[in-house]
Each structure stands twice: as C-alpha cells, then as structure tokens.
PDB file of N, CA and C in Angstrom:
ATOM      1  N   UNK A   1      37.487 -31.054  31.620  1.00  0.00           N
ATOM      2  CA  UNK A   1      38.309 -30.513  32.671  1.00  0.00           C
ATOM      3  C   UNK A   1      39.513 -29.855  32.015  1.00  0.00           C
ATOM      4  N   UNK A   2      39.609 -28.606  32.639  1.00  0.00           N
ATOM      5  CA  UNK A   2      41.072 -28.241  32.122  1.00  0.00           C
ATOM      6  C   UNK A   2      42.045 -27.525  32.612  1.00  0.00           C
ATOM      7  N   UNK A   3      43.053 -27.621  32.948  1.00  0.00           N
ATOM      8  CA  UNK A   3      44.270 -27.413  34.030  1.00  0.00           C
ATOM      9  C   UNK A   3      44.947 -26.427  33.177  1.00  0.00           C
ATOM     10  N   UNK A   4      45.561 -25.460  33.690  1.00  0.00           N
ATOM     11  CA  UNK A   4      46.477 -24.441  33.308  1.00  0.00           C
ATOM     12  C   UNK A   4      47.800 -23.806  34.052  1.00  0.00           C
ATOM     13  N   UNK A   5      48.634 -23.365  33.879  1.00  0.00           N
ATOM     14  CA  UNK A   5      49.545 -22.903  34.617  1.00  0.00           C
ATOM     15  C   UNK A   5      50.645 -22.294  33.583  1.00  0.00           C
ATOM     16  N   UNK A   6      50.662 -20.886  33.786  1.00  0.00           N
ATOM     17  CA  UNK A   6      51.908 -20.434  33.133  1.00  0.00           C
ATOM     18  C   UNK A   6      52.996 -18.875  33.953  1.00  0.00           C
ATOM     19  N   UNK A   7      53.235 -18.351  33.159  1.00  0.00           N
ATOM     20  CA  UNK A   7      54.010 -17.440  33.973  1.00  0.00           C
ATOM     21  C   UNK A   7      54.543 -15.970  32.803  1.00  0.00           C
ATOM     22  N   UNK A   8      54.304 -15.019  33.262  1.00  0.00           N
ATOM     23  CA  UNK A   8      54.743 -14.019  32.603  1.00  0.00           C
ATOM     24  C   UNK A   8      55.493 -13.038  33.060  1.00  0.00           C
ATOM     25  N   UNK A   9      56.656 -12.825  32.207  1.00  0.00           N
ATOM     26  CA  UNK A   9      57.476 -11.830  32.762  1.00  0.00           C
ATOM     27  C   UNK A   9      57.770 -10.846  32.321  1.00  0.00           C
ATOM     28  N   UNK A  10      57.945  -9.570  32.662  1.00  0.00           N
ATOM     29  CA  UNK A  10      57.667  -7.858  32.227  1.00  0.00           C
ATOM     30  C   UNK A  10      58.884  -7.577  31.387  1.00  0.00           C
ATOM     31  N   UNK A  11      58.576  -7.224  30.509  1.00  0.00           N
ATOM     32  CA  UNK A  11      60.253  -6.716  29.731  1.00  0.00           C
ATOM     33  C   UNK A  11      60.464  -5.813  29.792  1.00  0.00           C
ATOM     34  N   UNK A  12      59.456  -5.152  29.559  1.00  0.00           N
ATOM     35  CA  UNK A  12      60.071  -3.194  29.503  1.00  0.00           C
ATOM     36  C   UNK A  12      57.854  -2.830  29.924  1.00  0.00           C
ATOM     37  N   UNK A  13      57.978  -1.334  29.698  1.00  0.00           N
ATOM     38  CA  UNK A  13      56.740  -0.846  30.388  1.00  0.00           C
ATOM     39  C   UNK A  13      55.965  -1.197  29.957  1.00  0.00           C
ATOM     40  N   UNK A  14      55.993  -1.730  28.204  1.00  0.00           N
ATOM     41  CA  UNK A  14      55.045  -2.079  27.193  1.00  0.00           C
ATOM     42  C   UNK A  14      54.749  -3.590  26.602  1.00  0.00           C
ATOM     43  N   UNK A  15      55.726  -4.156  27.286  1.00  0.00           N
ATOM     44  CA  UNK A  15      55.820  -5.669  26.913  1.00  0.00           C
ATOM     45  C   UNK A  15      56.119  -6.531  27.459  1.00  0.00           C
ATOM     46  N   UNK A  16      55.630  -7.671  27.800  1.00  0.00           N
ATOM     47  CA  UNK A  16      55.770  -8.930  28.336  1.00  0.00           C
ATOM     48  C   UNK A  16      56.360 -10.456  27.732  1.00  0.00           C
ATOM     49  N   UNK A  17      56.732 -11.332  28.094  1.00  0.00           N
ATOM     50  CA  UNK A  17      56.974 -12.441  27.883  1.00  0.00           C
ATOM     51  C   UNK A  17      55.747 -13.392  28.687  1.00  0.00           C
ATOM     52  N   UNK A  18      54.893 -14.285  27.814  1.00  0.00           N
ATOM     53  CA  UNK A  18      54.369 -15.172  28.382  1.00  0.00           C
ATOM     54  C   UNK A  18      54.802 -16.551  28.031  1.00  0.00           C
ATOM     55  N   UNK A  19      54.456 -17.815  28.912  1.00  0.00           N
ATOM     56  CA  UNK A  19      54.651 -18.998  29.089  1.00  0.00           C
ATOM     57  C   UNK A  19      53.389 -19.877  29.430  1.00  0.00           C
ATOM     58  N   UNK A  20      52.814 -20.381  28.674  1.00  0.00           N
ATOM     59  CA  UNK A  20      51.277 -21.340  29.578  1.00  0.00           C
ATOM     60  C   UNK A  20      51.413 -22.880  28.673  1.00  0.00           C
ATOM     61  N   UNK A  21      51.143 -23.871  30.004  1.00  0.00           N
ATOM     62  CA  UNK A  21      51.027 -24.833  29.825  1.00  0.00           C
ATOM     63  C   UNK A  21      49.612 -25.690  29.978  1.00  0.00           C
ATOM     64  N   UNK A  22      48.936 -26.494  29.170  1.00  0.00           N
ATOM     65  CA  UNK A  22      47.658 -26.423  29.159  1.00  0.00           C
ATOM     66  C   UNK A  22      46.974 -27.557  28.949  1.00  0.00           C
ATOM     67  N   UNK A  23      46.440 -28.625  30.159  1.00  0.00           N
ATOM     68  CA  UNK A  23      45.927 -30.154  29.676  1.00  0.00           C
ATOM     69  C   UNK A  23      44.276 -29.839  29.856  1.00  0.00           C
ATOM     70  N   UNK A  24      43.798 -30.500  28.660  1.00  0.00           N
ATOM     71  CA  UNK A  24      42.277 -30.334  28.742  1.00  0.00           C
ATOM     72  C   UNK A  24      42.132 -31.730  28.577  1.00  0.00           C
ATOM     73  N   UNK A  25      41.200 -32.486  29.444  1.00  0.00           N
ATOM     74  CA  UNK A  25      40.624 -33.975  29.377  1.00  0.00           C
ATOM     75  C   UNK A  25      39.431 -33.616  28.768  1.00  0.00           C
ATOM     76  N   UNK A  26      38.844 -34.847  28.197  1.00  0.00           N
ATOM     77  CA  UNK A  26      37.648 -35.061  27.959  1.00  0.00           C
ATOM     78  C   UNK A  26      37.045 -36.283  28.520  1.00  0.00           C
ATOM     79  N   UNK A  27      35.664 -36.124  29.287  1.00  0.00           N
ATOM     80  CA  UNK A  27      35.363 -37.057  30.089  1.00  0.00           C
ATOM     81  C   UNK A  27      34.335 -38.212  29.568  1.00  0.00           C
ATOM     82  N   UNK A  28      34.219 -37.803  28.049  1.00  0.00           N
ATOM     83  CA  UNK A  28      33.019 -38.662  27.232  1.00  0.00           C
ATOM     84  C   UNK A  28      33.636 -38.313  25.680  1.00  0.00           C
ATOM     85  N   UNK A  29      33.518 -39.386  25.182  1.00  0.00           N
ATOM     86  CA  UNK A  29      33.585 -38.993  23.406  1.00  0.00           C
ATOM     87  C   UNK A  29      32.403 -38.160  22.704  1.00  0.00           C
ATOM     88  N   UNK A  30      31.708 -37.966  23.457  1.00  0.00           N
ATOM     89  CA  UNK A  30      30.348 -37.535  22.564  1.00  0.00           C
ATOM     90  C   UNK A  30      30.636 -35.824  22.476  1.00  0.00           C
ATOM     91  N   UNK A  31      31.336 -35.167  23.631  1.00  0.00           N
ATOM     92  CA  UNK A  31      31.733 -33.623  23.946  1.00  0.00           C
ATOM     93  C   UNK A  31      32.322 -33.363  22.463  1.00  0.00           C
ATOM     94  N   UNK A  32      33.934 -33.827  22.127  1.00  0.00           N
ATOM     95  CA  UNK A  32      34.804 -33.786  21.282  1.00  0.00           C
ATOM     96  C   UNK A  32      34.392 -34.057  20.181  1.00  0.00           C
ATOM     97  N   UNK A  33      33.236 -34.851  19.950  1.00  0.00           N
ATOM     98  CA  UNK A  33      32.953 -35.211  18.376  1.00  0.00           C
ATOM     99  C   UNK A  33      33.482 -36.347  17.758  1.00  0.00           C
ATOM    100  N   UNK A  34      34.177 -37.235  18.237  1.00  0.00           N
ATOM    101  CA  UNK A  34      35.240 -38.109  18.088  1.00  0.00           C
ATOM    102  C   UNK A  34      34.205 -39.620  18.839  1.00  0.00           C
ATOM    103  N   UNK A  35      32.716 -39.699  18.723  1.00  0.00           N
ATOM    104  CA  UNK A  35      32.620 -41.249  18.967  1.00  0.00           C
ATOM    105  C   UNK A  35      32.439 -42.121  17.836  1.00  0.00           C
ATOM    106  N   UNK A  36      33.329 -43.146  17.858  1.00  0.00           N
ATOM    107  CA  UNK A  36      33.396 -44.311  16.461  1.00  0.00           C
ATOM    108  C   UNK A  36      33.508 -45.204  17.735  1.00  0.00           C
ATOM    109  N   UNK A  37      33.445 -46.358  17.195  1.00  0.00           N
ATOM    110  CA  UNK A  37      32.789 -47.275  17.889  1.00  0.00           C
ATOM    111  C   UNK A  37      34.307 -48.622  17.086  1.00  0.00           C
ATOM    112  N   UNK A  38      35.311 -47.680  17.277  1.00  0.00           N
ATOM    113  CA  UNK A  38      36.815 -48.793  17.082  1.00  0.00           C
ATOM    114  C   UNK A  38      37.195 -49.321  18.140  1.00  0.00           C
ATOM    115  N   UNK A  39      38.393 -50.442  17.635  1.00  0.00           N
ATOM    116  CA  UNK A  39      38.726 -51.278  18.743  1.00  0.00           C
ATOM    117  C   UNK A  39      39.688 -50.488  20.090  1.00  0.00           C
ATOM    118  N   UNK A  40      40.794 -49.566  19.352  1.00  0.00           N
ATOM    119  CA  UNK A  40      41.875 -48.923  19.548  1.00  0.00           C
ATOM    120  C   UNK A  40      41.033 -47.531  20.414  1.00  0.00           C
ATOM    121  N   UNK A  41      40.003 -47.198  20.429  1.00  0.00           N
ATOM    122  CA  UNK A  41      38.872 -46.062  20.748  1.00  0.00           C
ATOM    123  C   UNK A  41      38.143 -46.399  22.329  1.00  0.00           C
ATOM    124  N   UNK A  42      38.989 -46.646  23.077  1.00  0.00           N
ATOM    125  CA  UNK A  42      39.073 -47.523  24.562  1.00  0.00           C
ATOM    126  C   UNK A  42      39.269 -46.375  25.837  1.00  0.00           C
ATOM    127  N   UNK A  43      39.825 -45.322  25.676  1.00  0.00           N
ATOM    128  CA  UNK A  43      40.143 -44.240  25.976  1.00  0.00           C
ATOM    129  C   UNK A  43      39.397 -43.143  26.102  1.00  0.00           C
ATOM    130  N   UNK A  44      39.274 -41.701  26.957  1.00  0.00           N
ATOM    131  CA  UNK A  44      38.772 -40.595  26.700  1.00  0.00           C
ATOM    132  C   UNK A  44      40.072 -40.096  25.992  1.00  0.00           C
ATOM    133  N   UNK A  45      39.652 -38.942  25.232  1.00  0.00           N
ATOM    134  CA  UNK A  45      40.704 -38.132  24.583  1.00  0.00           C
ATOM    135  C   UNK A  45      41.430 -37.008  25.635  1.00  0.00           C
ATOM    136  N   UNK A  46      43.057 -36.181  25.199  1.00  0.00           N
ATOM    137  CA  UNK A  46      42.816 -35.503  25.802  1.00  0.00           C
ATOM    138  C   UNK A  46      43.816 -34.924  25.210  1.00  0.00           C
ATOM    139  N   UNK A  47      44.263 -33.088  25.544  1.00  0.00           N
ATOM    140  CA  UNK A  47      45.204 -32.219  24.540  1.00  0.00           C
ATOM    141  C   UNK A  47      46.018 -31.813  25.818  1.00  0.00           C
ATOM    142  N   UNK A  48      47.159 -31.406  25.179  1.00  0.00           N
ATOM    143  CA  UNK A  48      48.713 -30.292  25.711  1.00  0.00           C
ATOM    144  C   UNK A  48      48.874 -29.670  25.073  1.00  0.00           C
ATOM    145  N   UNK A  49      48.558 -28.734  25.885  1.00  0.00           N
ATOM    146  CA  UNK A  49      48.958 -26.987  24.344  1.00  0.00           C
ATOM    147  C   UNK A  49      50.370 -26.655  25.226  1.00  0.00           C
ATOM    148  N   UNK A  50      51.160 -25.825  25.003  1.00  0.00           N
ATOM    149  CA  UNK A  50      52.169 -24.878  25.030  1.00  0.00           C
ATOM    150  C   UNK A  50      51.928 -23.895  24.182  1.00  0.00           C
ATOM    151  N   UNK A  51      51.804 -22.725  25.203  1.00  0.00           N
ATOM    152  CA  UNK A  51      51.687 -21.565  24.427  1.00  0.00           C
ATOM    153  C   UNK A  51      52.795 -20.332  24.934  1.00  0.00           C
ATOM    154  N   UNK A  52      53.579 -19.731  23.823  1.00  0.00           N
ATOM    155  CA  UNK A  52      54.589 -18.682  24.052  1.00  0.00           C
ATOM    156  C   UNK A  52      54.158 -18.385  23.107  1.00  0.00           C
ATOM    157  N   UNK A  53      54.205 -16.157  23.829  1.00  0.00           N
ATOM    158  CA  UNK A  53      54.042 -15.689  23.052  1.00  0.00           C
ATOM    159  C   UNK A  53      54.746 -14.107  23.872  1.00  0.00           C
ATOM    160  N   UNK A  54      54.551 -13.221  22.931  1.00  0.00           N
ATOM    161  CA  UNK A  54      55.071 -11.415  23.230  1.00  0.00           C
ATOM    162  C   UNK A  54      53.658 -10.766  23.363  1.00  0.00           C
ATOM    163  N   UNK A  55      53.780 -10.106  24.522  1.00  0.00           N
ATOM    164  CA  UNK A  55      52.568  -9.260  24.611  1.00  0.00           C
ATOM    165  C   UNK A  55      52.810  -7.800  24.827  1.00  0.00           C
ATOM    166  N   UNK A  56      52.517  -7.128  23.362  1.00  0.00           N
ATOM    167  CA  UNK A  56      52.699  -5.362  23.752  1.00  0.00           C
ATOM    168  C   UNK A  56      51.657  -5.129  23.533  1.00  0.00           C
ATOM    169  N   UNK A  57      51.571  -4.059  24.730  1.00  0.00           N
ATOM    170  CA  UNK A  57      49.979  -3.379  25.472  1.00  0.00           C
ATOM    171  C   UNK A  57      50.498  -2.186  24.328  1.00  0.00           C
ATOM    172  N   UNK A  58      49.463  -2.033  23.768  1.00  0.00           N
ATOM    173  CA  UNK A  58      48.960  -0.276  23.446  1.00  0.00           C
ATOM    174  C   UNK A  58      48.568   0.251  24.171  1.00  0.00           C
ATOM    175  N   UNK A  59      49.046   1.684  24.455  1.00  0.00           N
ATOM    176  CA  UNK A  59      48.768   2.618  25.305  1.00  0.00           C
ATOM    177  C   UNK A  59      49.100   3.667  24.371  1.00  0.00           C
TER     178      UNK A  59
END
C-alpha cells in the first residue's frame, strides 16, 4: 500500500518547486525480501520518503 501527498508551486514560466510526502506499507515480508525468521522480526516493514526537489521544464 502506498499513500502520497505533496504540493507544487510555480516559480516563474519554467520552474517549479515540489514537496511529496510518501508512506509505503508492506503487508507480508516475503514482497520486500526481508523474511528471517528473528525474534525482533514481529512486524510488517514500512518506509517515509520526503522528497524536494526543482523542476525546470525544457521548452
């Protein structure tokens, strides 16, 4: 599963500011690659990205 939400804002005709925030679950260890068979390994896994970045369009 994976949830997203960010926001971008126009700077000039050619460039943007972006913002995205980003949770991906995993609903089984076997997807991720990550099954060991530890004590502490009780859990599904799961990530938070933050991503900023500049976006100029060529034209």
């Amino acid at each position: 599963m994976v949830t997203s939400v960010g926001v971008r804002y126009k700077l000039t005709m050619l460039s943007d500011l972006m913002l995205d925030l980003r949770w991906q679950l995993y609903f089984s260890d076997w997807i991720d690659g990550f099954n060991h068979q530890l004590s502490y390994n009780k859990f599904n896994d799961w990530l938070l990205w933050l991503n900023f970045g500049y976006i100029y369009y060529l034209n």
